[in-house]
PDB file of N, CA and C in Angstrom:
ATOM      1  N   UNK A   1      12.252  -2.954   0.768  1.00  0.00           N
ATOM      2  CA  UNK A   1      11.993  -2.792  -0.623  1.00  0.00           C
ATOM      3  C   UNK A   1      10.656  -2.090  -0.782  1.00  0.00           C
ATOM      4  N   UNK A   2      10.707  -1.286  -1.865  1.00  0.00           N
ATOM      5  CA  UNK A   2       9.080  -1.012  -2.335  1.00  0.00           C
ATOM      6  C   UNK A   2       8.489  -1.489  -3.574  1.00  0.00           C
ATOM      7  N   UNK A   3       7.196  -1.240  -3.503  1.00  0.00           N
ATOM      8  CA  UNK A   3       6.592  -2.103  -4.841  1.00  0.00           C
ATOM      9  C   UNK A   3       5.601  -1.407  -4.782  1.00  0.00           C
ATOM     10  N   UNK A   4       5.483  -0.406  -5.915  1.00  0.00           N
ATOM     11  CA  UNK A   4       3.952   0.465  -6.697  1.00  0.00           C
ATOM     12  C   UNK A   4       3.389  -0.827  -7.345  1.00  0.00           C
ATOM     13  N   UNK A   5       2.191  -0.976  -6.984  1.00  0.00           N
ATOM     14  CA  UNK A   5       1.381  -1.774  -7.157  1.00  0.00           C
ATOM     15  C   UNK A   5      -0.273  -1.154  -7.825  1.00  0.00           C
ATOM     16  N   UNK A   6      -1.057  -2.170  -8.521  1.00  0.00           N
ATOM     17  CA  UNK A   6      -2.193  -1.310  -9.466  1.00  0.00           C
ATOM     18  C   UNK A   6      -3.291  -2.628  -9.307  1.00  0.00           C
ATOM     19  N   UNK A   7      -4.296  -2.203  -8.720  1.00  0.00           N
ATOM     20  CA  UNK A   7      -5.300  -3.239  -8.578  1.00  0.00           C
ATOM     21  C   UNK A   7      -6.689  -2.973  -9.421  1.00  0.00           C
ATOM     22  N   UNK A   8      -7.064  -3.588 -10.089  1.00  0.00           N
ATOM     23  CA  UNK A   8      -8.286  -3.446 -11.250  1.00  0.00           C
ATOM     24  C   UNK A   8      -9.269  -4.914 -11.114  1.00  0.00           C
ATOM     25  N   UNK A   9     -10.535  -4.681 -11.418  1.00  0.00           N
ATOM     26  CA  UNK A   9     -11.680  -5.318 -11.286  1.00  0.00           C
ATOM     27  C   UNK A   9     -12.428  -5.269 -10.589  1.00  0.00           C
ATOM     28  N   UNK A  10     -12.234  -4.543  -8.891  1.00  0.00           N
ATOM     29  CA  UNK A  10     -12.627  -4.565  -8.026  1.00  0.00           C
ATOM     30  C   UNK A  10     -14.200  -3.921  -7.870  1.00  0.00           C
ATOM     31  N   UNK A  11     -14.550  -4.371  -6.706  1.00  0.00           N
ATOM     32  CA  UNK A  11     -16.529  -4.407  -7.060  1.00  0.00           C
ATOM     33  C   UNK A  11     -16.638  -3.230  -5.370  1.00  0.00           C
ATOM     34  N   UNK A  12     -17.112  -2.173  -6.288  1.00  0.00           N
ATOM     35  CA  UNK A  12     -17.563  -1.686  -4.418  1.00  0.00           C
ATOM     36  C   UNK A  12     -18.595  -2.449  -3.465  1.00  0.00           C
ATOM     37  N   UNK A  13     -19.036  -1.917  -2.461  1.00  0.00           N
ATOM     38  CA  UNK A  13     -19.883  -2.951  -1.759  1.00  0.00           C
ATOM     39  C   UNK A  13     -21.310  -2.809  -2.773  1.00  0.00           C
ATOM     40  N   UNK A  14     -21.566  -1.485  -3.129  1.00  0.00           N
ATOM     41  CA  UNK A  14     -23.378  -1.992  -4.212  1.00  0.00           C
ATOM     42  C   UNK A  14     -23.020  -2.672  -5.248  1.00  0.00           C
ATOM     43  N   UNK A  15     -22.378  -3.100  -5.594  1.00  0.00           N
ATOM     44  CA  UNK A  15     -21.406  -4.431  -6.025  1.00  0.00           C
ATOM     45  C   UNK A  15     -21.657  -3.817  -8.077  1.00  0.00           C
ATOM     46  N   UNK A  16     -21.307  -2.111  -7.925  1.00  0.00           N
ATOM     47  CA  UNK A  16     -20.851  -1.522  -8.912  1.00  0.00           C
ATOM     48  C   UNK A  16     -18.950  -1.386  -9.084  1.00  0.00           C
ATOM     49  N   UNK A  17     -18.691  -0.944 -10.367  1.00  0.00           N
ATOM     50  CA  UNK A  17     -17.070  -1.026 -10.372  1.00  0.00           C
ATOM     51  C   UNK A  17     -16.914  -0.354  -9.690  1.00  0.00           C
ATOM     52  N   UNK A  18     -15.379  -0.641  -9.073  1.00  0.00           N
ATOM     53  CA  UNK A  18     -14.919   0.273  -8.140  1.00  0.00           C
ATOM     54  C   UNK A  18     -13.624   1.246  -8.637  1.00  0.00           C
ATOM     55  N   UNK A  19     -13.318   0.484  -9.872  1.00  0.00           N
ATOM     56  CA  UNK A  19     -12.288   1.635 -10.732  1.00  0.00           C
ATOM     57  C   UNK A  19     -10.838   1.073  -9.967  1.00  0.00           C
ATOM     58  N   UNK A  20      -9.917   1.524 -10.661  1.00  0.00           N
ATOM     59  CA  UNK A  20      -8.462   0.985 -10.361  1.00  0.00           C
ATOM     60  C   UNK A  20      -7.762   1.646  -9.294  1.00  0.00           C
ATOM     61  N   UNK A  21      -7.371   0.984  -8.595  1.00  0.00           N
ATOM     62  CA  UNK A  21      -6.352   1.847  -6.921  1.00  0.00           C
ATOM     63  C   UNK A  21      -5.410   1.333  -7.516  1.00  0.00           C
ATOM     64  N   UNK A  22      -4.016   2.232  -6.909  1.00  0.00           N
ATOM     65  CA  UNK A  22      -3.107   2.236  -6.713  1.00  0.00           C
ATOM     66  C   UNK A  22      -2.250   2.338  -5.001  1.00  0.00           C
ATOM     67  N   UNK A  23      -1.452   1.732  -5.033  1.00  0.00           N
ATOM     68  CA  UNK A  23      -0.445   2.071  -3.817  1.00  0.00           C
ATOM     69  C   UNK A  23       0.502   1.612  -3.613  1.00  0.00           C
ATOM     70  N   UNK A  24       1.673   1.885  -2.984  1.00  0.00           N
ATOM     71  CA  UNK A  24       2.952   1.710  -2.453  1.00  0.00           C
ATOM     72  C   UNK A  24       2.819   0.434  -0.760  1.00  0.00           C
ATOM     73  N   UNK A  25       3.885  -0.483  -1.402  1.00  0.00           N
ATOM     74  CA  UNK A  25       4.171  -1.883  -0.659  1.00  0.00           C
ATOM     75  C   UNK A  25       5.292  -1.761   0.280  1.00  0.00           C
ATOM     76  N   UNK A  26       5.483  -1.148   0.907  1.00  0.00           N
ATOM     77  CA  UNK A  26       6.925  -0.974   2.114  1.00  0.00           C
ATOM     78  C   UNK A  26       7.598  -2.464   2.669  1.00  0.00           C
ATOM     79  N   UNK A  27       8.508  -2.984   2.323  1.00  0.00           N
ATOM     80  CA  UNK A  27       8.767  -4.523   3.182  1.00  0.00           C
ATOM     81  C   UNK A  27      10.237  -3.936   3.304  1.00  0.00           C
ATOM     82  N   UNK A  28      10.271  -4.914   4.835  1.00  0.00           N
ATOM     83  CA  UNK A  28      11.494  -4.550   5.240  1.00  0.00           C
ATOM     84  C   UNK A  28      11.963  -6.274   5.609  1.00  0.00           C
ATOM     85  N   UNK A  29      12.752  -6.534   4.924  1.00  0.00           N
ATOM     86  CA  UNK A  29      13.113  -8.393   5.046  1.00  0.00           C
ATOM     87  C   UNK A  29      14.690  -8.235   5.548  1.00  0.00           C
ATOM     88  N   UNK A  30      14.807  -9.518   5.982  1.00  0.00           N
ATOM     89  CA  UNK A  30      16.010  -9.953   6.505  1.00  0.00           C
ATOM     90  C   UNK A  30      16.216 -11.509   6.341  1.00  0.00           C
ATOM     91  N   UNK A  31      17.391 -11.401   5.928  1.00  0.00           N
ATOM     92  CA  UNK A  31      18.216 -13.046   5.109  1.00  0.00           C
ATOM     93  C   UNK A  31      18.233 -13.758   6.239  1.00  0.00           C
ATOM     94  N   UNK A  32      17.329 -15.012   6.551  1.00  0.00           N
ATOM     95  CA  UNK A  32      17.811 -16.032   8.072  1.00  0.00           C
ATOM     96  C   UNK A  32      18.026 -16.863   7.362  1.00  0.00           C
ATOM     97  N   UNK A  33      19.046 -18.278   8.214  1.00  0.00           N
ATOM     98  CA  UNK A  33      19.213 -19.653   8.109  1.00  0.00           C
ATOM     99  C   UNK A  33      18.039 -20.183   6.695  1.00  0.00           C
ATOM    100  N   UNK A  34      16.899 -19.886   7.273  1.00  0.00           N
ATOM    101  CA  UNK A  34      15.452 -20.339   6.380  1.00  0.00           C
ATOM    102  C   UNK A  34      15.280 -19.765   4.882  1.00  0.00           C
ATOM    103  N   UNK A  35      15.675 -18.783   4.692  1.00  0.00           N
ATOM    104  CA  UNK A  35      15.750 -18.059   3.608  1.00  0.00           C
ATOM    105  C   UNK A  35      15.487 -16.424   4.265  1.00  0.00           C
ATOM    106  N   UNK A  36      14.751 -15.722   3.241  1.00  0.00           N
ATOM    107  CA  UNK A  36      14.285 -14.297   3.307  1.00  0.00           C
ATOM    108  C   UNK A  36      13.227 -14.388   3.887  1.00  0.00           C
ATOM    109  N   UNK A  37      12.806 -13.416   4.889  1.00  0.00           N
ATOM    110  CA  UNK A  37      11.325 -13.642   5.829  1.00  0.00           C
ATOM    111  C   UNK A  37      10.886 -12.208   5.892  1.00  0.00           C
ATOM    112  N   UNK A  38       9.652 -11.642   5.742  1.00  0.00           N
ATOM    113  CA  UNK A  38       9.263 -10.205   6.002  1.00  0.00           C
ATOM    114  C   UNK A  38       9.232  -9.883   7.420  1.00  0.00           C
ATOM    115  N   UNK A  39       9.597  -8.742   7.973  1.00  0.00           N
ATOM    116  CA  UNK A  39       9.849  -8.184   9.312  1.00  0.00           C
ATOM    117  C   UNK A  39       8.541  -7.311   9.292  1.00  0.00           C
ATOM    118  N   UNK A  40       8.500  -6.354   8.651  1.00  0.00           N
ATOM    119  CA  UNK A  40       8.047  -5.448   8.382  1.00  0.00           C
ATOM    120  C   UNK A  40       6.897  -5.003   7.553  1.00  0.00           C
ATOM    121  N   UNK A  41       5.988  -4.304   7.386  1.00  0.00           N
ATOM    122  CA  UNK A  41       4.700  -4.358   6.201  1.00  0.00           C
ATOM    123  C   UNK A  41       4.113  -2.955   6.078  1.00  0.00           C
ATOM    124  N   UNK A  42       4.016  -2.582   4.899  1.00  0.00           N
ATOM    125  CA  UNK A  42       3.115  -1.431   5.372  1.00  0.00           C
ATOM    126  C   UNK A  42       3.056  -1.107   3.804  1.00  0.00           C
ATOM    127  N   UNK A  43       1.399  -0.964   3.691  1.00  0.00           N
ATOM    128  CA  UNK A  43       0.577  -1.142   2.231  1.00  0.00           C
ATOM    129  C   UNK A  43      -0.215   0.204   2.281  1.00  0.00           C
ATOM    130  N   UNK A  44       0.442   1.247   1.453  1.00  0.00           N
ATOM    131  CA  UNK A  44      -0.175   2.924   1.237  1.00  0.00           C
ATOM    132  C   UNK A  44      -1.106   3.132   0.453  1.00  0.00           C
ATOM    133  N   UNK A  45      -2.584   3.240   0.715  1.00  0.00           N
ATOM    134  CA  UNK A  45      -3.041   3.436  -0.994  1.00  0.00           C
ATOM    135  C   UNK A  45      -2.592   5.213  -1.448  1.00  0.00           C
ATOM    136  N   UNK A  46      -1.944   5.201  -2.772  1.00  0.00           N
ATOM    137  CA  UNK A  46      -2.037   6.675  -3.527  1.00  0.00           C
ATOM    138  C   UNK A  46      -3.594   7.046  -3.853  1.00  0.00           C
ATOM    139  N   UNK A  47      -3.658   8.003  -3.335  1.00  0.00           N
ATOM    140  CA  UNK A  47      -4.790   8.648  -3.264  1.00  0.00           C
ATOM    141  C   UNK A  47      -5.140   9.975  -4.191  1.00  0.00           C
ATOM    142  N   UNK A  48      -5.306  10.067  -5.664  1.00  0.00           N
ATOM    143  CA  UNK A  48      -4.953  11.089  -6.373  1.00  0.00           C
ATOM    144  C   UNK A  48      -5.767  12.809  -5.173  1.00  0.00           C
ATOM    145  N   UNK A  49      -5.121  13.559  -5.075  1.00  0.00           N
ATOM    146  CA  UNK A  49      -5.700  14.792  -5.252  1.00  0.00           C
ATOM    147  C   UNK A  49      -5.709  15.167  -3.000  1.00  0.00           C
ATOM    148  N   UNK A  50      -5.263  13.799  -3.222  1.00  0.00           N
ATOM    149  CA  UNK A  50      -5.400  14.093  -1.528  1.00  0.00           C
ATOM    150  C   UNK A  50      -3.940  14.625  -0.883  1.00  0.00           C
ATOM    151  N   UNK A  51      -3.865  15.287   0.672  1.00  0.00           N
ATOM    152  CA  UNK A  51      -2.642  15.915   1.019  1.00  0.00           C
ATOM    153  C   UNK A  51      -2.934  15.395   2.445  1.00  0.00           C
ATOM    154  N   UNK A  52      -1.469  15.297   2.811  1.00  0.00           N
ATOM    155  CA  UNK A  52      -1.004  15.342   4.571  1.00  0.00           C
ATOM    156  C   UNK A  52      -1.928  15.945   5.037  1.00  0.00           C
ATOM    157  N   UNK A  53      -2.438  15.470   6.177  1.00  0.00           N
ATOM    158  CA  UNK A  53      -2.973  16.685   7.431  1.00  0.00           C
ATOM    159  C   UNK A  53      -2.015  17.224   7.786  1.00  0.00           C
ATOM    160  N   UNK A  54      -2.311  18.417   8.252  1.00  0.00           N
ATOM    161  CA  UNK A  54      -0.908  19.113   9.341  1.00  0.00           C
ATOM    162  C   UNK A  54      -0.511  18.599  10.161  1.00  0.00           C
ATOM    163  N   UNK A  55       0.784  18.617  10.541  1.00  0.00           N
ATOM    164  CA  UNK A  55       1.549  18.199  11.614  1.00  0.00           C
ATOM    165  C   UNK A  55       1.227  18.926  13.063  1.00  0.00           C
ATOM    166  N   UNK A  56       1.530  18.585  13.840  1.00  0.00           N
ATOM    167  CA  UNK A  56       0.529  18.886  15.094  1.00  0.00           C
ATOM    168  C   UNK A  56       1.975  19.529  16.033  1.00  0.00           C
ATOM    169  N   UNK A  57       3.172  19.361  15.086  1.00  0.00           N
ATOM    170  CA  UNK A  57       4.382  19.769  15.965  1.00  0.00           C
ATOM    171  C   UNK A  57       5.049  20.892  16.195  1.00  0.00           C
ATOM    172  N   UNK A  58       5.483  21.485  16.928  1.00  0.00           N
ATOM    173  CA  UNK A  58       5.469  22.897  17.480  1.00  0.00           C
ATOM    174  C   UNK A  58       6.929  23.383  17.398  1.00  0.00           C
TER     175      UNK A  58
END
């Protein structure tokens, strides 16, 4: 599943605002005996204005 997510209040370290991030939540779950359990994780921040590095593949 994914989940765009928006985080606000946050204090940089000179413990001025740090302004609102955004990013994308990647989970990859699977149904056991126990219920639903996460396998998987992976938390992207969107980064306005930024791009891929190049691919290094030939």
């Amino acid at each position: 599943m994914h989940y765009v997510w928006t985080l606000t209040g946050a204090s940089a370290p000179d413990g001025s605002p740090a302004g609102a991030r955004k990013g994308i939540l990647l989970l990859i779950v699977k149904e056991e005996q126990s219920g639903w359990r996460i396998k998987v994780a992976q938390n992207t921040d969107i980064v306005p204005g930024a791009i891929a590095p190049p691919s290094n593949a030939r």
